[in-house]
C-alpha atoms as a PDB file:
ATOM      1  CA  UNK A   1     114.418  96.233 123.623  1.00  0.00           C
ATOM      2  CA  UNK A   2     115.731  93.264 121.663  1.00  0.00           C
ATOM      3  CA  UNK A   3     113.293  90.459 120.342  1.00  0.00           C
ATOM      4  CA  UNK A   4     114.873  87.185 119.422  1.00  0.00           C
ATOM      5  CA  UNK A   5     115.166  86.858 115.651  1.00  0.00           C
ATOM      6  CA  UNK A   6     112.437  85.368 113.634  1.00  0.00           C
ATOM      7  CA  UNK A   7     112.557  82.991 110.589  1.00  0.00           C
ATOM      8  CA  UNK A   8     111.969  85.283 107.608  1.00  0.00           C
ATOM      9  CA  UNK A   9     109.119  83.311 106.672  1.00  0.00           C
ATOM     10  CA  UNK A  10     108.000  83.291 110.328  1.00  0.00           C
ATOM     11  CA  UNK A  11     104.266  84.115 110.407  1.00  0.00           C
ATOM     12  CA  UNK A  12     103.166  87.582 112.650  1.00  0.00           C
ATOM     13  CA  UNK A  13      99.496  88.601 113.024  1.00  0.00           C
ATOM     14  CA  UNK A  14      98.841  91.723 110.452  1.00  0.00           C
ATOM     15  CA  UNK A  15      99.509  94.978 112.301  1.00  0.00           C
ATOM     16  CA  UNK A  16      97.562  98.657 111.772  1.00  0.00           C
ATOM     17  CA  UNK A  17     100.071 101.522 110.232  1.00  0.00           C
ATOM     18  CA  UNK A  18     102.383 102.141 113.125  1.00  0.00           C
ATOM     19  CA  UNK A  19     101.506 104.879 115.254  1.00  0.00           C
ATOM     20  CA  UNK A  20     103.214 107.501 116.734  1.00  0.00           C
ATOM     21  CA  UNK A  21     105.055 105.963 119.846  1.00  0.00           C
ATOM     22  CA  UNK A  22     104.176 102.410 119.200  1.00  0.00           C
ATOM     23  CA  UNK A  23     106.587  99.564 118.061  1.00  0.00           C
ATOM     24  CA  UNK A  24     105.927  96.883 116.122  1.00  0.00           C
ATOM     25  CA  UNK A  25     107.166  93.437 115.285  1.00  0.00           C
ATOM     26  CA  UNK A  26     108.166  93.074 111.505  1.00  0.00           C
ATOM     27  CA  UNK A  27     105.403  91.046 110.184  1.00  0.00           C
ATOM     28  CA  UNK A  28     105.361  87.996 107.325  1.00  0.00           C
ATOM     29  CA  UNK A  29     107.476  89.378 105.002  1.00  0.00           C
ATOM     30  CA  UNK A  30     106.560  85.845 102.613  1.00  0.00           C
ATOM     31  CA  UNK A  31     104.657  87.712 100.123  1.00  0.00           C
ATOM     32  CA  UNK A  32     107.656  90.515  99.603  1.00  0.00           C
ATOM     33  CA  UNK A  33     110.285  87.650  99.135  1.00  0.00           C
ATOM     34  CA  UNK A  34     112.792  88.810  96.384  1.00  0.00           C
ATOM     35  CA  UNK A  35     113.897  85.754  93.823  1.00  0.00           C
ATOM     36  CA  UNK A  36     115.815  85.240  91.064  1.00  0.00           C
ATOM     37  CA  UNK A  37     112.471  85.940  88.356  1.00  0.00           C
ATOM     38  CA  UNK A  38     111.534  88.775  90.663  1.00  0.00           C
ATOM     39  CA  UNK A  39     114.919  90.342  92.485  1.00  0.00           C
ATOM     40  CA  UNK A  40     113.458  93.522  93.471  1.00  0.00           C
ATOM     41  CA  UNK A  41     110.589  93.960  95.728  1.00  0.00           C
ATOM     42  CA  UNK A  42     109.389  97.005  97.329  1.00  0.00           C
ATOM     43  CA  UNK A  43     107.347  97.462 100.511  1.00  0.00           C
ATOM     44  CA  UNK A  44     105.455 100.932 100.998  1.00  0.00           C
ATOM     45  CA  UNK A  45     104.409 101.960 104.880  1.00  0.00           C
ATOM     46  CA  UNK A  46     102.845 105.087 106.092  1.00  0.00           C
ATOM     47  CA  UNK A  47     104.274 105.411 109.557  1.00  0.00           C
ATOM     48  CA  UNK A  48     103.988 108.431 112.187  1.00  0.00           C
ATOM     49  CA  UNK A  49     106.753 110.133 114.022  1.00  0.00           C
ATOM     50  CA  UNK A  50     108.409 107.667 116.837  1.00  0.00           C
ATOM     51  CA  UNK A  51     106.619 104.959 116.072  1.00  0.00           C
ATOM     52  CA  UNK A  52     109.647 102.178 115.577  1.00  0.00           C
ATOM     53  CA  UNK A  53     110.175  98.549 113.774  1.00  0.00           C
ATOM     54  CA  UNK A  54     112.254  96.576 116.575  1.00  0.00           C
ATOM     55  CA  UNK A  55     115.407  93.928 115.627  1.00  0.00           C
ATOM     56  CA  UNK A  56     114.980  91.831 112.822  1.00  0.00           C
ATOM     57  CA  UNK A  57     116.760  90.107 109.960  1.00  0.00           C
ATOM     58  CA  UNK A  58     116.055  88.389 106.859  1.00  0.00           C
ATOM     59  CA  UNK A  59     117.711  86.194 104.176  1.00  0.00           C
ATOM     60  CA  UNK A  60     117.637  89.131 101.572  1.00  0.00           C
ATOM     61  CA  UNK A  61     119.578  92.554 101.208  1.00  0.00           C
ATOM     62  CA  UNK A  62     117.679  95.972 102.053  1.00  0.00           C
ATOM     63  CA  UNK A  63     117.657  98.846 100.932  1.00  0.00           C
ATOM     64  CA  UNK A  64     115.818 101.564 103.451  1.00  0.00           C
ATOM     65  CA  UNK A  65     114.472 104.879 102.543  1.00  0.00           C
ATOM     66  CA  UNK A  66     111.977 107.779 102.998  1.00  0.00           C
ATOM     67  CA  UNK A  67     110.083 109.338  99.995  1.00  0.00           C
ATOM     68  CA  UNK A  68     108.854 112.019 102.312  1.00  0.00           C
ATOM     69  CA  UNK A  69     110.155 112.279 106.349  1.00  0.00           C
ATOM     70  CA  UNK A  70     113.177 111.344 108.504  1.00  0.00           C
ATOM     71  CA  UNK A  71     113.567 107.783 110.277  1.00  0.00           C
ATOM     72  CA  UNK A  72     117.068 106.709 112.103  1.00  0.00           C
ATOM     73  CA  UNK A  73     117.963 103.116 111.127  1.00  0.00           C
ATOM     74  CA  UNK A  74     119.770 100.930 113.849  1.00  0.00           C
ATOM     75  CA  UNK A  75     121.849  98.213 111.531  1.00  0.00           C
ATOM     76  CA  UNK A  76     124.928  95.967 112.672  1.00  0.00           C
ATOM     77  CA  UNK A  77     126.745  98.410 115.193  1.00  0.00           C
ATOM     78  CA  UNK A  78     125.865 101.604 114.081  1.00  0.00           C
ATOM     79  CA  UNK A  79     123.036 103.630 113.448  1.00  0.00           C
ATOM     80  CA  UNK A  80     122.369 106.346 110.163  1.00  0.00           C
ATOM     81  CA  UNK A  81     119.767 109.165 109.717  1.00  0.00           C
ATOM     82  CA  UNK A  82     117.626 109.147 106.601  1.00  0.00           C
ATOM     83  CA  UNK A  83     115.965 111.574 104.865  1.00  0.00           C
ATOM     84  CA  UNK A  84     114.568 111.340 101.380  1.00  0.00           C
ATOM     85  CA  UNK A  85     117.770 112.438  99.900  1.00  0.00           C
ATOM     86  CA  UNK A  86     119.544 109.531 101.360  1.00  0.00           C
ATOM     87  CA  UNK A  87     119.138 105.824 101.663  1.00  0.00           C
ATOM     88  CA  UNK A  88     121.274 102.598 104.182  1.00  0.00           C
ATOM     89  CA  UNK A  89     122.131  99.631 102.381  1.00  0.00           C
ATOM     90  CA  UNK A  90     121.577  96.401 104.413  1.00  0.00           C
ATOM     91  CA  UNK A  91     123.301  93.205 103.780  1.00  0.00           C
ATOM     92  CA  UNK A  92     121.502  90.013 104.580  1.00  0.00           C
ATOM     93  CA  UNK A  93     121.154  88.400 107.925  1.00  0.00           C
ATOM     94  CA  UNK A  94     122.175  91.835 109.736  1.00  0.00           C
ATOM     95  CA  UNK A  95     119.740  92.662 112.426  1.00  0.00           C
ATOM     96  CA  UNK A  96     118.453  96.205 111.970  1.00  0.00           C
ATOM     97  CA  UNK A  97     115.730  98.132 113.570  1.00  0.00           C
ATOM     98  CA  UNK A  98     113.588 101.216 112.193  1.00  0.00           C
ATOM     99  CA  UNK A  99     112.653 104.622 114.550  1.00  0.00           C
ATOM    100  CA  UNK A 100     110.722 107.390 112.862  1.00  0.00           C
ATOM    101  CA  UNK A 101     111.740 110.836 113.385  1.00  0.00           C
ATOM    102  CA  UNK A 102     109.127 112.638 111.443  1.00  0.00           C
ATOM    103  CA  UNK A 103     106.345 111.151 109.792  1.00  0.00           C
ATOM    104  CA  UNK A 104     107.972 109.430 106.621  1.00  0.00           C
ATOM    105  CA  UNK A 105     106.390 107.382 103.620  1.00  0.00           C
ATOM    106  CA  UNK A 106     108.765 104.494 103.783  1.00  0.00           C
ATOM    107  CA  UNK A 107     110.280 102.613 101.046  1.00  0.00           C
ATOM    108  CA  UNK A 108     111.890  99.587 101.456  1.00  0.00           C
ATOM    109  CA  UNK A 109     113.774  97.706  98.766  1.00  0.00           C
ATOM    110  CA  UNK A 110     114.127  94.154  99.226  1.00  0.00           C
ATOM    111  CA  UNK A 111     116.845  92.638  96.881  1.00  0.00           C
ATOM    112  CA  UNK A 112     117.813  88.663  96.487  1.00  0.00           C
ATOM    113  CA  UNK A 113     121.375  88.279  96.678  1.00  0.00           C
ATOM    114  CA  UNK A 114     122.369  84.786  94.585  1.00  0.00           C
ATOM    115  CA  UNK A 115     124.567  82.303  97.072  1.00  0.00           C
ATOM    116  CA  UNK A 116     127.943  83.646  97.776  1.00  0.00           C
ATOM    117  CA  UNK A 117     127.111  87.244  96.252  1.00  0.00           C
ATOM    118  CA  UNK A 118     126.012  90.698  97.932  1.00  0.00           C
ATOM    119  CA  UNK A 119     124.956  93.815  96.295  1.00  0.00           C
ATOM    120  CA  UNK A 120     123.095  94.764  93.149  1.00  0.00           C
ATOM    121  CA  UNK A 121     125.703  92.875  90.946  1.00  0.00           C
ATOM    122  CA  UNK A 122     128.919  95.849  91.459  1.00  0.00           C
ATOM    123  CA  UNK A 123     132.119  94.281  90.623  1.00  0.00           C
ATOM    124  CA  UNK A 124     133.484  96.089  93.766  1.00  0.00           C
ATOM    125  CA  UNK A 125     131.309  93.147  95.998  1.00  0.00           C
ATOM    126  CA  UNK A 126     133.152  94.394  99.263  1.00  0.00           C
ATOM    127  CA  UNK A 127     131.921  97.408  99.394  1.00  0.00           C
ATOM    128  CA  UNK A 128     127.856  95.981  99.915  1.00  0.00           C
ATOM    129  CA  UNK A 129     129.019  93.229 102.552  1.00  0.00           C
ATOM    130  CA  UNK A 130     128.747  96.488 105.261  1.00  0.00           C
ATOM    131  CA  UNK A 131     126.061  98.319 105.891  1.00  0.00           C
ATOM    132  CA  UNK A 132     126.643 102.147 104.189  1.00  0.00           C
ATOM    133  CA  UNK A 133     124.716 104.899 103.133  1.00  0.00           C
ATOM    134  CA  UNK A 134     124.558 105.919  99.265  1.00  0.00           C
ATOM    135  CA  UNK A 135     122.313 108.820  97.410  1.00  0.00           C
ATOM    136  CA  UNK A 136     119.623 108.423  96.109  1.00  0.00           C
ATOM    137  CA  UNK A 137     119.067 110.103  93.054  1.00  0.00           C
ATOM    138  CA  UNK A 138     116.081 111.490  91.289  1.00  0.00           C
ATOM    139  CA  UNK A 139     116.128 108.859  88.720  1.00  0.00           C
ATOM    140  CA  UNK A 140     116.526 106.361  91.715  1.00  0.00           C
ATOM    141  CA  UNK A 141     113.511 107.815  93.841  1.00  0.00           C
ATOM    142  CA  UNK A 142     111.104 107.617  91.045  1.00  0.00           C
ATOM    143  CA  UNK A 143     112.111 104.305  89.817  1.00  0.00           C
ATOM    144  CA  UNK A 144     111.252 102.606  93.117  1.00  0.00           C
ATOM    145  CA  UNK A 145     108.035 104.849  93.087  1.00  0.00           C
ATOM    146  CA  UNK A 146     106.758 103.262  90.465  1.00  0.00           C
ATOM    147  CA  UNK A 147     107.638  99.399  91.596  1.00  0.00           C
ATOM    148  CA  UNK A 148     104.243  97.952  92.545  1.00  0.00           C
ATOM    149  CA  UNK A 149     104.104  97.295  96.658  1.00  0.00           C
ATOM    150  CA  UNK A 150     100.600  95.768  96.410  1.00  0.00           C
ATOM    151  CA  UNK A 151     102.151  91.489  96.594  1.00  0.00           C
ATOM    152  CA  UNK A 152      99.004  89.968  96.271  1.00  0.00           C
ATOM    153  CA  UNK A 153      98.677  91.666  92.817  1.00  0.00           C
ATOM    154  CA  UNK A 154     101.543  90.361  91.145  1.00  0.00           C
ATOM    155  CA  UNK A 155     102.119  91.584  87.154  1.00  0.00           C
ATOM    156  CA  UNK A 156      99.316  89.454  85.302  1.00  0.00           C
ATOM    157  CA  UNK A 157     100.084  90.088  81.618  1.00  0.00           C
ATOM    158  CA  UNK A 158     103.511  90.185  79.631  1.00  0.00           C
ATOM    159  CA  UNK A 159     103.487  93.984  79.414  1.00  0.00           C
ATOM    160  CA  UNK A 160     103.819  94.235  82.982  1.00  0.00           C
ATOM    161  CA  UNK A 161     106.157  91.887  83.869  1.00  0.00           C
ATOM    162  CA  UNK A 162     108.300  93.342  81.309  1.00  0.00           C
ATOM    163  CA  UNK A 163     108.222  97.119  82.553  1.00  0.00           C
ATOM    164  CA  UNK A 164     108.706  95.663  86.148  1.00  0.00           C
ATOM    165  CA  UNK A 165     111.789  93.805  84.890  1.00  0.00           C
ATOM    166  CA  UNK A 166     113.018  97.378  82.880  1.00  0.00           C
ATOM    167  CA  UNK A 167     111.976  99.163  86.344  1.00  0.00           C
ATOM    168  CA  UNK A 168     114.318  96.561  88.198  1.00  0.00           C
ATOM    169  CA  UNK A 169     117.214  96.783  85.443  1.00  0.00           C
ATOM    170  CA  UNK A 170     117.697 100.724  85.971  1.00  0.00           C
ATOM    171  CA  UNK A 171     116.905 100.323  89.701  1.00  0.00           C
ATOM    172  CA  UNK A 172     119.846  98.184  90.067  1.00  0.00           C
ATOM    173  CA  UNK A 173     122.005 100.376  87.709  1.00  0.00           C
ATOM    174  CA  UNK A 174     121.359 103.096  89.482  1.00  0.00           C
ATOM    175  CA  UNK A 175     122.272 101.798  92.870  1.00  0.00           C
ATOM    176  CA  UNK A 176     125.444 100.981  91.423  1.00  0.00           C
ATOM    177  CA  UNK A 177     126.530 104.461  90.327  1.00  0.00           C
ATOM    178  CA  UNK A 178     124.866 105.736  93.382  1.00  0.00           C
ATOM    179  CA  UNK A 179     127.748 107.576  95.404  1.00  0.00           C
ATOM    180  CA  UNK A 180     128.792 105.958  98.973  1.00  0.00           C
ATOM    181  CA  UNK A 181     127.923 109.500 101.943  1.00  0.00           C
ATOM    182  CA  UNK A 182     130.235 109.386 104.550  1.00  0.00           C
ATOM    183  CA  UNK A 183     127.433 108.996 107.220  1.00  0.00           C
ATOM    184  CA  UNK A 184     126.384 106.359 109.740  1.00  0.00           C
ATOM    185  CA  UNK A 185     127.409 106.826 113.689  1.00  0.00           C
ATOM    186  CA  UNK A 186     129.309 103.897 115.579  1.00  0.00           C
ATOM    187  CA  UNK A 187     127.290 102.526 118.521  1.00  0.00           C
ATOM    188  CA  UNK A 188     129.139 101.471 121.573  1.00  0.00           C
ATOM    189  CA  UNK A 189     128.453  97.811 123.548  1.00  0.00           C
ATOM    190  CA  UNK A 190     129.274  99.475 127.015  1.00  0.00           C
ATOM    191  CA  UNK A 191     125.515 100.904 128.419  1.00  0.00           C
ATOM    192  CA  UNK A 192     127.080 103.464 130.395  1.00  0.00           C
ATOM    193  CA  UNK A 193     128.525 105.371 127.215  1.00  0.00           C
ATOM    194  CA  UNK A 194     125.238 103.672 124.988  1.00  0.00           C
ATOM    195  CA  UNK A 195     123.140 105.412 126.921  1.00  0.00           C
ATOM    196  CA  UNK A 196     125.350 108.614 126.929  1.00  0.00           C
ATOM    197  CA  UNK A 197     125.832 108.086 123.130  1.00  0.00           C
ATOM    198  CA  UNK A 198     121.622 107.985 122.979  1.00  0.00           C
ATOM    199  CA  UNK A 199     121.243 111.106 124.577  1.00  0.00           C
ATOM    200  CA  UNK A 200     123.345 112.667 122.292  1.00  0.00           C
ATOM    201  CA  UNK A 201     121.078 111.175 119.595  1.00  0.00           C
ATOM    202  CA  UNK A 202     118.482 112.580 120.759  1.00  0.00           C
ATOM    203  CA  UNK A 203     119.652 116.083 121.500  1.00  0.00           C
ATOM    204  CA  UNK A 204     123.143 116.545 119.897  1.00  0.00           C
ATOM    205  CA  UNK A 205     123.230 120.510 121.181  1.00  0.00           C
ATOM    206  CA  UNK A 206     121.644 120.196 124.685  1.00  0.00           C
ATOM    207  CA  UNK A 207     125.597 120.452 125.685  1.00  0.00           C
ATOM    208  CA  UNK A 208     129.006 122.221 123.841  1.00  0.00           C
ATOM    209  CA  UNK A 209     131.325 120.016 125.357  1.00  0.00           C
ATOM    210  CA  UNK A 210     131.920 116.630 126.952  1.00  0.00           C
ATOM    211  CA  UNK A 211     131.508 118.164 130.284  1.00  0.00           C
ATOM    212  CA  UNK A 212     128.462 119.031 129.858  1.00  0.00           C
ATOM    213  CA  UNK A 213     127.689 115.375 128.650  1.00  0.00           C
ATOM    214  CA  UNK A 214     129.707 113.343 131.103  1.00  0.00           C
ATOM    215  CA  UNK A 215     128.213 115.449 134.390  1.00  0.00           C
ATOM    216  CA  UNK A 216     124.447 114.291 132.965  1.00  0.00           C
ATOM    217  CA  UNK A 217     126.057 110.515 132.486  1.00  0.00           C
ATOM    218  CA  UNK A 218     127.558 110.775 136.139  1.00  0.00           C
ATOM    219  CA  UNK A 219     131.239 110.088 135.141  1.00  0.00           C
ATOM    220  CA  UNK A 220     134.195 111.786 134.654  1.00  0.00           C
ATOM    221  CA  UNK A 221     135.132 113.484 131.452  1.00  0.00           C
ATOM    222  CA  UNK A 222     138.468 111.007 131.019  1.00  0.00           C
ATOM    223  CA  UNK A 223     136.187 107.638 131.955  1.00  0.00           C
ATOM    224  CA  UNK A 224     134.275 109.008 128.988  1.00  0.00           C
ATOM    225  CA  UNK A 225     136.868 109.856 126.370  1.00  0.00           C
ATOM    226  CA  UNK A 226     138.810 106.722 127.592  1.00  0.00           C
ATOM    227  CA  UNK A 227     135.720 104.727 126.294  1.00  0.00           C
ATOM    228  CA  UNK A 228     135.256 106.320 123.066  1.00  0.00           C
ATOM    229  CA  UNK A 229     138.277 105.599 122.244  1.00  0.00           C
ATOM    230  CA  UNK A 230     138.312 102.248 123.499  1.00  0.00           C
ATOM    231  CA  UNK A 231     134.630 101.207 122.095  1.00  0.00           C
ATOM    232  CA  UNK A 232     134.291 103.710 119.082  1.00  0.00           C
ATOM    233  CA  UNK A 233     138.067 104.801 118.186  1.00  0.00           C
ATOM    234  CA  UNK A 234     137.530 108.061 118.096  1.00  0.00           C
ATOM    235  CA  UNK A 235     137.362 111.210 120.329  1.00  0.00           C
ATOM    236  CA  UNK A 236     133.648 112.438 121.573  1.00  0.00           C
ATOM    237  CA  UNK A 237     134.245 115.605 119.144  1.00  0.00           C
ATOM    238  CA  UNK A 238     134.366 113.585 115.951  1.00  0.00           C
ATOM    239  CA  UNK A 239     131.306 111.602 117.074  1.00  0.00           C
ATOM    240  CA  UNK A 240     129.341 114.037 117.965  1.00  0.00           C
ATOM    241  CA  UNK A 241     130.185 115.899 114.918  1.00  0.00           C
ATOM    242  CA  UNK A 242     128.542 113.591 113.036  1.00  0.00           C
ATOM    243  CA  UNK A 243     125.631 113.668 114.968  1.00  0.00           C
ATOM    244  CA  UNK A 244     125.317 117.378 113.678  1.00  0.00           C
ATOM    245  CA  UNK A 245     125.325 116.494 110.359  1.00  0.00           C
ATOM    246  CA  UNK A 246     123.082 113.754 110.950  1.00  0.00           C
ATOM    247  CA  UNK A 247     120.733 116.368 112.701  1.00  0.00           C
ATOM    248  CA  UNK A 248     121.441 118.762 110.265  1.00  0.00           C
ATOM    249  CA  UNK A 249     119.937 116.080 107.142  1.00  0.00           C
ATOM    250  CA  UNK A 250     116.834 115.994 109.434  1.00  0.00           C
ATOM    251  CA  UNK A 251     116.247 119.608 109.470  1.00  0.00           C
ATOM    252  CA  UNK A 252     117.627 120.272 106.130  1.00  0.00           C
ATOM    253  CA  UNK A 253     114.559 117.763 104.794  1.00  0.00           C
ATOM    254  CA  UNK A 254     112.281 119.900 106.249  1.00  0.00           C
ATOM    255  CA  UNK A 255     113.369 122.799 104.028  1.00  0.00           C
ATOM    256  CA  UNK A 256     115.029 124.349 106.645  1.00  0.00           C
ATOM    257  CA  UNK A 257     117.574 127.750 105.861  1.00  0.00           C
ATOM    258  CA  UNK A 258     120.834 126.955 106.659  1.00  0.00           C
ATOM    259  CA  UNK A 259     120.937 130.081 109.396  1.00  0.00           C
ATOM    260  CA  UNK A 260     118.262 128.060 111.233  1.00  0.00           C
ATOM    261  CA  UNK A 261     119.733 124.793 111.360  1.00  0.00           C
ATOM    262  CA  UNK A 262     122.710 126.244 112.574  1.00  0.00           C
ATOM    263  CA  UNK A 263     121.468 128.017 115.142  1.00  0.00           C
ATOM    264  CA  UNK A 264     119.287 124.677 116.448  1.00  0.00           C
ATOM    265  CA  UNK A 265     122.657 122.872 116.661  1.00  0.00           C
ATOM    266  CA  UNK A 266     124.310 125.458 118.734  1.00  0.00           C
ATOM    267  CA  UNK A 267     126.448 127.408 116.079  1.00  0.00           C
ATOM    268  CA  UNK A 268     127.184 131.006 116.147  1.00  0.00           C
ATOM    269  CA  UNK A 269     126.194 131.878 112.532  1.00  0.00           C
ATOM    270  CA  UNK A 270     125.868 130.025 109.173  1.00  0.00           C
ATOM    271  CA  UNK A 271     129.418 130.422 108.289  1.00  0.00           C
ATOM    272  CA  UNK A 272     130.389 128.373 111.256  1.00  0.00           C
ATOM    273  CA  UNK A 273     128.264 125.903 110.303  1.00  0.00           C
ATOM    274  CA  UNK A 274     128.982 125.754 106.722  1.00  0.00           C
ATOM    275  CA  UNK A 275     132.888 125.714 107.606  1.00  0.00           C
ATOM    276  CA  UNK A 276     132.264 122.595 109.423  1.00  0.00           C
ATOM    277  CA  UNK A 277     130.602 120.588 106.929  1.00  0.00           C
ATOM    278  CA  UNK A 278     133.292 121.274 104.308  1.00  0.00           C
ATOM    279  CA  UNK A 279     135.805 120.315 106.739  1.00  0.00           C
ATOM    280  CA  UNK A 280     133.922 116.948 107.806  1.00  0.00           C
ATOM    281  CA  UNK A 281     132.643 115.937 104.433  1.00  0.00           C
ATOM    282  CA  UNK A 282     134.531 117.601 101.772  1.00  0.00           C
ATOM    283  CA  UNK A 283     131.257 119.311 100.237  1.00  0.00           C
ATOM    284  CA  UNK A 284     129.421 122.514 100.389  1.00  0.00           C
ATOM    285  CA  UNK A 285     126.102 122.691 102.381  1.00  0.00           C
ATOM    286  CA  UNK A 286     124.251 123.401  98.900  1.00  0.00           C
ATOM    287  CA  UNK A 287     125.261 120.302  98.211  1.00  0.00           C
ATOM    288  CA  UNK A 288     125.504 117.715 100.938  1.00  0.00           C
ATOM    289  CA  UNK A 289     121.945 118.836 102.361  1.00  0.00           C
ATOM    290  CA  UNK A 290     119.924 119.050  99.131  1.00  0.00           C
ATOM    291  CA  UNK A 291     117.011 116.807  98.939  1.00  0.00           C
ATOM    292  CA  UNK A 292     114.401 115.636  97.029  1.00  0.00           C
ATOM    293  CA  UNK A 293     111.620 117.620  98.383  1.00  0.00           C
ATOM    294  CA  UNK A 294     111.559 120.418  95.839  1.00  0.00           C
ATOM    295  CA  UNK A 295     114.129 122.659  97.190  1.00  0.00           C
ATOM    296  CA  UNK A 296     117.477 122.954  98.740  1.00  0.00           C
ATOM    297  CA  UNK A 297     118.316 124.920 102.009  1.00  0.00           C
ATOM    298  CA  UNK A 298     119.252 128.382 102.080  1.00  0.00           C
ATOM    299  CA  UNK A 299     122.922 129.196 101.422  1.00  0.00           C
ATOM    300  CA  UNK A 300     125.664 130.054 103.921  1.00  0.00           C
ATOM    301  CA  UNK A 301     127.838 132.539 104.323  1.00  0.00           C
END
């Protein structure tokens, strides 16, 4: 369900903590307005498994994470899995949407971008003007921890507008040197193959192949890799790949062994698994699936 876009100053009765199942209208987001004597705000929610934000846009840049949980963010045209060890950069003015996959501890960063400029002040300005995914490190995660998210208690004395303007110094440093992940999924315009593409979402192993997939949509398995290629330019394989991996973050954040979360997606062994991620992203499993949660998952073969 789309909602027509709102004003970002546009006024929406205060809502409970979002519930599991429940979906909310983004409310008055006046008080968490980023300027240029405060450019980095932060807004902390406590929100249960599928409980979702719907469509919405603002005037500022985001920047979405989890502290603790999973949630999928819908931005632009495509749609990225986050877990704590991971975060989506949002330009301004590009409608995006928030579903919980586990109970998370949400952090958003709101950022003011001066007129004409997007990101947090990279001389590479291109690469913020798309939505992307970045890591976020330890330094990163506990920075934004400590921003205040309370906005009708701005800083009242000098001392703490000046550690909130060291907090947003490194915050900003930090998200420059944070390193781009090659994650985020395409979404398609068509419904037949969006709805296809959601089911896959949802259950990336339920089937091995595309026949498996295109007998459940009711088409035939070329109508279906004639319209990835058409909407999505690329083969069903490559996308659904990279729903594994996006799976494979979720489970990983639990603290999941890597023998178990290849086994939920339908591989033979750990090996397999492993294989595939170094072939896809370039990086071992130890690596691409550690998070912040006090451990990383158990090593392949």
């Amino acid at each position: 369900m789309i909602v027509p876009k709102r004003p970002a100053h546009a006024r929406v009765a205060a809502s409970p903590a979002p519930r599991g199942g429940q979906a909310f209208v983004q409310g008055d987001l006046t008080a968490f307005r980023p300027d240029a004597a405060r450019p980095v705000r932060v807004r902390a929610r406590r929100m249960a498994a599928d409980a979702r934000v719907l469509p919405h846009a603002h005037a500022w840049a985001q920047l979405s994470f989890s502290a603790t949980g999973v949630c999928r963010v819908d931005a632009g045209d495509s749609t990225f899995i986050v877990p704590p060890s991971r975060a989506v950069w949002i330009p301004p003015q590009v409608e995006h949407a928030v579903t919980v996959i586990e109970d998370a501890d949400l952090r958003t960063l709101y950022l003011h971008q001066p007129p004409g400029r997007c990101g947090p002040g990279d001389a590479d300005e291109m690469r913020w003007r798309r939505c992307r995914v970045v890591e976020v490190s330890p330094l990163l995660r506990e920075l934004v921890l400590q921003l205040a998210t309370d906005p009708s208690r701005p800083p009242a004395v000098d001392a703490d507008r000046e550690r909130e303007r060291h907090l947003t110094a490194l915050i900003l440093d930090e998200l420059r040197r944070a390193p781009s992940v090659p994650l985020g999924l395409a979404l398609p315009r068509d419904k037949r193959l969006r709805t296809l593409c959601d089911a896959v979402l949802d259950d990336p192993a339920r089937h091995d192949g595309l026949a498996g997939w295109a007998r459940e949509a009711g088409a035939s398995e070329r109508t279906v890799a004639r319209l990835f290629r058409q909407e999505l330019g690329t083969s069903f394989a490559q996308w659904r790949q990279q729903v594994l991996l996006a799976k494979a973050l979720s489970l990983a954040a639990r603290g999941l062994p890597m023998g178990l979360i290849a086994a939920e997606l339908g591989y033979a062994s750990a090996s397999a698994f492993s294989a595939m991620v170094r072939r896809t992203v370039g990086a071992p499993p130890s690596r691409f699936f550690a998070t912040e949660r006090g451990g990383r998952p158990g090593k392949a073969g």
